[in-house]
Protein backbone atom coordinates (compact mmCIF):
# COMPACT_ATOMS: atom_id res chain seq x y z
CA UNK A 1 98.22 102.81 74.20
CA UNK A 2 101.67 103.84 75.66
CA UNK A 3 103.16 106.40 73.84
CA UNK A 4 106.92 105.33 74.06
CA UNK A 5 108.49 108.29 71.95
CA UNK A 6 107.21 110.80 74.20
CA UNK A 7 108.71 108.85 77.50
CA UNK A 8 111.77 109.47 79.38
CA UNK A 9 112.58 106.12 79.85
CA UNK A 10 115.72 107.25 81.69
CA UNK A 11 114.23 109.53 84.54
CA UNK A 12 111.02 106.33 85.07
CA UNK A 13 113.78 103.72 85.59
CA UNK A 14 115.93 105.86 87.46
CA UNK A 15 112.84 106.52 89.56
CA UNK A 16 112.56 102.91 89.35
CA UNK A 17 115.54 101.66 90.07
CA UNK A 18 115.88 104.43 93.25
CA UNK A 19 113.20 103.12 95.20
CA UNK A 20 113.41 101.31 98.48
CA UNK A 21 112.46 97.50 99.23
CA UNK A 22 109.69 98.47 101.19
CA UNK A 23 108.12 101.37 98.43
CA UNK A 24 109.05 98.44 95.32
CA UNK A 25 107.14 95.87 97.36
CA UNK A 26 104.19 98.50 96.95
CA UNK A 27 104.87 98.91 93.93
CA UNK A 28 104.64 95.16 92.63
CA UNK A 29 102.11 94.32 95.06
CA UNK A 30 99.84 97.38 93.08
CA UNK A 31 100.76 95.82 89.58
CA UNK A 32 98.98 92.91 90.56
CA UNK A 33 95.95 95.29 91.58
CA UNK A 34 94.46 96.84 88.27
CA UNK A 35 91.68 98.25 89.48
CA UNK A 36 93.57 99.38 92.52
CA UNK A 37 93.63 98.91 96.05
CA UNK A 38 92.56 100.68 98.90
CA UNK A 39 95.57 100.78 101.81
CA UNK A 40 94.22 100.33 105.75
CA UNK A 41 97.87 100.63 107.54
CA UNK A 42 99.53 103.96 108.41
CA UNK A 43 102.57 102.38 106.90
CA UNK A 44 101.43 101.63 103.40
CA UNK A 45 99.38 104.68 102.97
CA UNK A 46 102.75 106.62 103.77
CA UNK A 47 104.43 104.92 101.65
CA UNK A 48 101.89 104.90 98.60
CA UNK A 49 102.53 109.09 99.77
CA UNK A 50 106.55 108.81 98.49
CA UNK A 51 105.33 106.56 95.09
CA UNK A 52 103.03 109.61 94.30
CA UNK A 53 105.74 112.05 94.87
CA UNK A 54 107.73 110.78 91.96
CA UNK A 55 104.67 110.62 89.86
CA UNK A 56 104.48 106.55 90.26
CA UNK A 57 100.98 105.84 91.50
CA UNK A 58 98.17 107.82 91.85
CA UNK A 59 96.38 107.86 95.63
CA UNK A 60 92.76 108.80 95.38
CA UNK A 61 90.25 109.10 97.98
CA UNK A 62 89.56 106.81 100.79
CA UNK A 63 93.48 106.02 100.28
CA UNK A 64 92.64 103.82 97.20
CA UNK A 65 95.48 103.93 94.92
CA UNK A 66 95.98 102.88 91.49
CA UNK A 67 99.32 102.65 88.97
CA UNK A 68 98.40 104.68 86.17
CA UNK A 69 97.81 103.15 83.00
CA UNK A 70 100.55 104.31 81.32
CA UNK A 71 103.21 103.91 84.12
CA UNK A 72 102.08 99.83 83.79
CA UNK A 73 103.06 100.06 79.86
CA UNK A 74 106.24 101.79 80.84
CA UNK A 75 107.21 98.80 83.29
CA UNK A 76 105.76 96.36 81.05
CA UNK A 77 108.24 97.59 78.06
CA UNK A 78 111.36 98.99 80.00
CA UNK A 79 111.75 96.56 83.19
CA UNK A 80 114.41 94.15 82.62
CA UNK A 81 116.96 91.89 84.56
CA UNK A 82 119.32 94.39 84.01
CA UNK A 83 117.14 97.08 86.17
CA UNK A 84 116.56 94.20 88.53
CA UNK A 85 120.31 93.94 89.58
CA UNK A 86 120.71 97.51 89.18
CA UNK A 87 118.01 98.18 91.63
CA UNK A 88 119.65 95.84 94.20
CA UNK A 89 122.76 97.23 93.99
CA UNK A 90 121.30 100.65 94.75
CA UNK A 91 119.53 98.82 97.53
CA UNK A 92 122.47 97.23 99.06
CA UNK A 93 124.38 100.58 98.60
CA UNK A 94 121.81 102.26 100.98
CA UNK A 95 121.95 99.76 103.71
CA UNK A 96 126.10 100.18 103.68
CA UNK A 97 125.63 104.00 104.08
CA UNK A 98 123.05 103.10 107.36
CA UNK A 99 125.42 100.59 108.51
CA UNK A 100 128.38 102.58 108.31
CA UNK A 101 126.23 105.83 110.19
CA UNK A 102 126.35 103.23 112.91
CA UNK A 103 130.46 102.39 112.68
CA UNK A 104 132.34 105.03 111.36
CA UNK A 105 132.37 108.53 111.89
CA UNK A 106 134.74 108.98 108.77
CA UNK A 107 135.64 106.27 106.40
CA UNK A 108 137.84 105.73 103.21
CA UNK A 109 136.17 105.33 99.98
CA UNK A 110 138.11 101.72 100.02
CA UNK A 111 136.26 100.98 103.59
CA UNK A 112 132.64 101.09 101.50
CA UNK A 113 134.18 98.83 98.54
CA UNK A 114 134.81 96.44 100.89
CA UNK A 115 131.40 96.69 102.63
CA UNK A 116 129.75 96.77 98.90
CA UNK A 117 131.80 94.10 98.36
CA UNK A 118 130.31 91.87 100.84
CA UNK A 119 127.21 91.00 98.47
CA UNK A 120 128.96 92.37 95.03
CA UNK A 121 132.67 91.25 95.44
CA UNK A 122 133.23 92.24 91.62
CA UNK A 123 132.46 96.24 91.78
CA UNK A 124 134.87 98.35 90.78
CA UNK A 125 135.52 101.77 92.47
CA UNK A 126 133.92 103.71 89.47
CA UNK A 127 130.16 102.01 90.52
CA UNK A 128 130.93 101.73 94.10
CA UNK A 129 131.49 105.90 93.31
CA UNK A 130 128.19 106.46 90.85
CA UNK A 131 125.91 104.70 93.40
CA UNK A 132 127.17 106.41 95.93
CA UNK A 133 126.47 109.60 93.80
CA UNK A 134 122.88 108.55 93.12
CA UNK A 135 121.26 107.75 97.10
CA UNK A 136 118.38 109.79 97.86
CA UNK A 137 119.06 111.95 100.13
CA UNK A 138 116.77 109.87 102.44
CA UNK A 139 119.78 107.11 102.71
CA UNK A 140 122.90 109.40 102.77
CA UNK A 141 124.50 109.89 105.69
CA UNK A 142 128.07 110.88 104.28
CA UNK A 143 129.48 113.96 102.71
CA UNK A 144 132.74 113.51 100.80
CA UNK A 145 135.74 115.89 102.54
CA UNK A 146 139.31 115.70 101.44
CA UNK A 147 138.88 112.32 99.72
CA UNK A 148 137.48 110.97 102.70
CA UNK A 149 133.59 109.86 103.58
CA UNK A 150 132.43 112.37 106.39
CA UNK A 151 129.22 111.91 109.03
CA UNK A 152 127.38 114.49 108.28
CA UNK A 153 127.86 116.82 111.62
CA UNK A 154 131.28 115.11 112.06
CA UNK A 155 132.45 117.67 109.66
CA UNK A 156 132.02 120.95 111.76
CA UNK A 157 135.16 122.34 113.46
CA UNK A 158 137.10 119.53 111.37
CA UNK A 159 136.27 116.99 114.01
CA UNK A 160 136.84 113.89 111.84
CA UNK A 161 140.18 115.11 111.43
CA UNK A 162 140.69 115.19 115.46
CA UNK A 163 138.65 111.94 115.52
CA UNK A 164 141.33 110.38 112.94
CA UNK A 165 144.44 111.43 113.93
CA UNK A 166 143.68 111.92 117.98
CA UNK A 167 141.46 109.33 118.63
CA UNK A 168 141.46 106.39 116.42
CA UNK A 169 145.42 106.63 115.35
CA UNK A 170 146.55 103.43 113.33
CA UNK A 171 142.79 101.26 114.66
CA UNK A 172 142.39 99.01 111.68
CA UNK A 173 138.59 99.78 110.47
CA UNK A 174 136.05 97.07 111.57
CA UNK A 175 134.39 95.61 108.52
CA UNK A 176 130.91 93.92 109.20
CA UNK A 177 129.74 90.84 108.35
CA UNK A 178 126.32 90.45 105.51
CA UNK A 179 124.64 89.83 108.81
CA UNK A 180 125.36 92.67 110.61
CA UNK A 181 124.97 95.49 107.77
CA UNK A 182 121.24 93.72 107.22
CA UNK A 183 120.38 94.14 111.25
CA UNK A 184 121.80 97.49 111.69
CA UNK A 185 119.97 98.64 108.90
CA UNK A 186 116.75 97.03 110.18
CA UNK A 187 116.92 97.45 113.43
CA UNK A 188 119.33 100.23 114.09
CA UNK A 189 121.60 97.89 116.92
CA UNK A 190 122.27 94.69 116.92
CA UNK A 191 120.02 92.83 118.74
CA UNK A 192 121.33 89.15 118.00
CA UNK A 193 124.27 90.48 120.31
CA UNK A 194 123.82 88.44 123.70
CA UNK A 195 123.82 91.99 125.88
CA UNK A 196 121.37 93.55 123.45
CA UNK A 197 118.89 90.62 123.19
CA UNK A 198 119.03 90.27 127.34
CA UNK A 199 118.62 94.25 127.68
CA UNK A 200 115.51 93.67 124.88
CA UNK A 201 114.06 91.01 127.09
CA UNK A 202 113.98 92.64 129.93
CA UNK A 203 112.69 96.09 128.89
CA UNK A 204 109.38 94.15 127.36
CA UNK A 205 109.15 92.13 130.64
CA UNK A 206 109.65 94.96 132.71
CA UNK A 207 107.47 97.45 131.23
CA UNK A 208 105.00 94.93 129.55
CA UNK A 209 106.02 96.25 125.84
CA UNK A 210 105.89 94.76 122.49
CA UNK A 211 108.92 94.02 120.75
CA UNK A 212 108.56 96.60 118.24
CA UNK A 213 108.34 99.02 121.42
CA UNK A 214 111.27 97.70 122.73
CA UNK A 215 113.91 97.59 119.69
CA UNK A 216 112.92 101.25 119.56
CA UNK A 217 114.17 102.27 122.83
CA UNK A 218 117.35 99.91 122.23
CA UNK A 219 117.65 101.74 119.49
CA UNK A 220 118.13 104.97 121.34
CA UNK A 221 120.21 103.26 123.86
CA UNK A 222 122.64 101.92 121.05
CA UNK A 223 122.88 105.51 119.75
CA UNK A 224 123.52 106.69 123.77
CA UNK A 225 126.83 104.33 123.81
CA UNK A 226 128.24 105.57 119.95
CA UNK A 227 126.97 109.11 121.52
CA UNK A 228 129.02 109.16 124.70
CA UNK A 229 126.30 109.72 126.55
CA UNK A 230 126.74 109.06 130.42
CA UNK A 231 125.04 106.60 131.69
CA UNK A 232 122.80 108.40 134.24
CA UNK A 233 121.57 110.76 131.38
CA UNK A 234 120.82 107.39 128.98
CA UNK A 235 118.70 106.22 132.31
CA UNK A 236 116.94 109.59 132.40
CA UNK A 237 116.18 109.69 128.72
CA UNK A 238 114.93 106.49 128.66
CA UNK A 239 112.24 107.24 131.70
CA UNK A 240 111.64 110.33 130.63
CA UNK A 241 109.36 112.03 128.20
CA UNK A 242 105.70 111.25 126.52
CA UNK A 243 107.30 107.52 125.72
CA UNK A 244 109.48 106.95 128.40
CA UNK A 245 109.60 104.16 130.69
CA UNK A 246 109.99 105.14 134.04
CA UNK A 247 111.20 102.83 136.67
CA UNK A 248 109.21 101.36 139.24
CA UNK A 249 111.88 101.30 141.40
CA UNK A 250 115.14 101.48 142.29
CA UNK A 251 116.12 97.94 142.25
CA UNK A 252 114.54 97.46 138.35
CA UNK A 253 116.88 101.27 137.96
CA UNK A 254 119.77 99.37 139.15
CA UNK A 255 118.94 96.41 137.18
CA UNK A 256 118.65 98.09 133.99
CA UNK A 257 121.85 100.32 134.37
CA UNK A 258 123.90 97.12 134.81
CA UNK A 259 122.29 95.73 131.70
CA UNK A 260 122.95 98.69 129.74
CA UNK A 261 126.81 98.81 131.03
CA UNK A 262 126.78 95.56 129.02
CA UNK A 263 125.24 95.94 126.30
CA UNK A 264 127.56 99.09 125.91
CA UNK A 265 130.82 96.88 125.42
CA UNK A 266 128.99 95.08 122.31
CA UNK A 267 128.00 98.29 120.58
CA UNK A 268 130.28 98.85 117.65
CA UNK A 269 131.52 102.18 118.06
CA UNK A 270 132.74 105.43 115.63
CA UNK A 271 135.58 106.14 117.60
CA UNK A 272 136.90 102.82 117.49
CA UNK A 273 136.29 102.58 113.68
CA UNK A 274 133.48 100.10 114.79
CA UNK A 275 135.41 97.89 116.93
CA UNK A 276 133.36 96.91 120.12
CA UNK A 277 134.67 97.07 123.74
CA UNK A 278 136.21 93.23 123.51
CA UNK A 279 137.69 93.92 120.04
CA UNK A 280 139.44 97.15 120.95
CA UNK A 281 141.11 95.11 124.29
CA UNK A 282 141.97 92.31 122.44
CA UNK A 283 144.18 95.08 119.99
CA UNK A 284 145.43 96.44 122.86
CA UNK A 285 146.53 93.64 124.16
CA UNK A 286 148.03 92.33 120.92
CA UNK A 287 149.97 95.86 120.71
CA UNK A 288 151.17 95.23 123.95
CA UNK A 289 149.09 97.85 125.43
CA UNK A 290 147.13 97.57 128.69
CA UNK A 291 144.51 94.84 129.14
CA UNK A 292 141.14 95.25 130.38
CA UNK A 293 139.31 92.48 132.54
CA UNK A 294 135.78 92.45 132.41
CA UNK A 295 133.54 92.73 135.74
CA UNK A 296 130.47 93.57 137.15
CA UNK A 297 129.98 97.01 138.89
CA UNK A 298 130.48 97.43 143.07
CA UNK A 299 128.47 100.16 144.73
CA UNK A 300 131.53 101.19 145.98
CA UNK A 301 133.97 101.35 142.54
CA UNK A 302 134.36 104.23 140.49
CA UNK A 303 131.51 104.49 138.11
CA UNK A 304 131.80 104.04 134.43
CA UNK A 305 130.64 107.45 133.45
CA UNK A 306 134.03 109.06 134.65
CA UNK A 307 132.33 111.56 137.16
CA UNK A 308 135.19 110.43 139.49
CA UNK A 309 132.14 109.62 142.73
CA UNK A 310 131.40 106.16 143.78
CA UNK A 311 129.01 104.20 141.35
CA UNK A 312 126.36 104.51 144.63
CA UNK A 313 126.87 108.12 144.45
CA UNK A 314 125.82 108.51 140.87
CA UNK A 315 124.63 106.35 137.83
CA UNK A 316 123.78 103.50 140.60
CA UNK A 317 122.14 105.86 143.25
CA UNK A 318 119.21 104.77 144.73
């Protein structure tokens, strides 16, 4: 029988309540498994890996794993609705941090109460504040610096200060819709984005890749944009290597780079406190400030990448 006076209840729900939607649907699904269950997919097995870690489940050989006994009693006796809703919170907490990796390069503590806020209206700044506190380290992006929430590797030589006060000057910050903070911490883009979806298609047509396969390497591209990567090098990285894709020729090279060019101007970017390329005219515009027209890409126009040569001459060579 459970022994409840000799259980920290607090450290097993705060294992509990810490645990991702992917390692708690493991973790339920092996509740309903007594006498265990012995995992076939990579995925599960690494998973089942982090549940054993915090002393959770126990993985035996030929990856069978079983919930201990006692752990069972302990969720029997100590789960409640309470730890329920606690555990989402922490959940939703984690997929602000990723979303906000992919927007902001620093952000105000009031900019993630208004993201938390998009599922939990009613949180104060005191939980927004102890959840924060309590992400793994697996989820947390963000360091606190002068009352501010830093990128980690934005903080070195005091960039986010440059990138605040140079850069981004009075650019109201870009809050994201339920929809968005969900598919950028899926996905790591946004995909349901009309240039993102078309670049998608193509690169599984092309290359004769699953989707999987192909989110993957728009992921990369997404992080190329927020990067400020040039284009030619985003081509190159994306041929080269033990995954690349390399292009069959230079029409598909072409093709692709003209694709990417606009898939760039829906990418939500740091710099423009995760404004996209349409958003950040559109304020320029409204602050009577220059307007941009979109258009497709001559051979013979500048190209994109700033190298000051003709596109022909660079990203669009053939």
């Amino acid at each position: 029988m459970f022994d409840n006076d000799n259980f920290d209840k607090a450290d097993f729900l705060d294992k509990l309540t810490a645990l991702g939607e992917s390692e708690m649907q493991l973790f339920r699904f092996l509740l309903d498994k007594p006498a265990g269950a012995i995992l076939t997919v990579d995925t599960d097995i690494m998973l089942a890996q982090l549940l054993e870690a915090e002393e959770l489940v126990s993985l035996e050989e030929d990856n069978k794993v079983i919930i201990p006994e006692n752990i069972r009693e302990a969720y029997r006796l100590n789960w409640s609705d309470e730890m329920n809703l606690q555990w989402r919170k922490r959940n939703w907490m984690y997929k602000c941090i990723e979303a906000s990796k992919y927007l902001y390069g620093v952000m105000t503590w009031g900019v993630l109460k208004n993201l938390f806020g998009l599922r939990y209206p009613h949180a104060d700044m005191a939980e927004i504040r102890e959840l924060f506190a309590t992400t793994p380290s697996f989820y947390q992006w963000f360091t606190e610096r002068d009352g501010k929430l830093v990128l980690n590797g934005y903080e070195k030589d005091d960039y986010y200060k440059y990138l605040e006060n140079e850069i981004q000057g009075d650019t109201p910050f870009y809050i994201p819709t339920k929809e968005d903070v969900e598919e950028l911490y899926d996905r790591g883009s946004l995909i349901s984005l009309e240039g993102h979806s078309k670049l998608k298609d193509f690169i599984m047509e092309t290359w004769s890749v699953d989707e999987s396969t192909a989110e993957l390497k728009l992921h990369d591209l997404y992080d190329s944009v927020n990067n400020r990567i040039r284009v030619s090098d985003a081509a190159d990285a994306f041929a080269a290597g033990e995954n690349g894709l390399a292009f069959p020729s230079d029409e598909i090279e072409v093709k692709f780079i003209e694709l990417y060019m606009d898939m760039s101007r829906e990418c939500r970017i740091r710099d423009n406190r995760g404004h996209d390329w349409f958003e950040m005219a559109a304020l320029m515009a409204a602050n009577n400030g220059p307007t941009v027209k979109r258009a497709k890409i001559g051979r013979n126009d500048p190209c994109p990448c700033g190298s000051g040569k003709k596109y022909k001459n660079c990203c669009g060579r053939n």
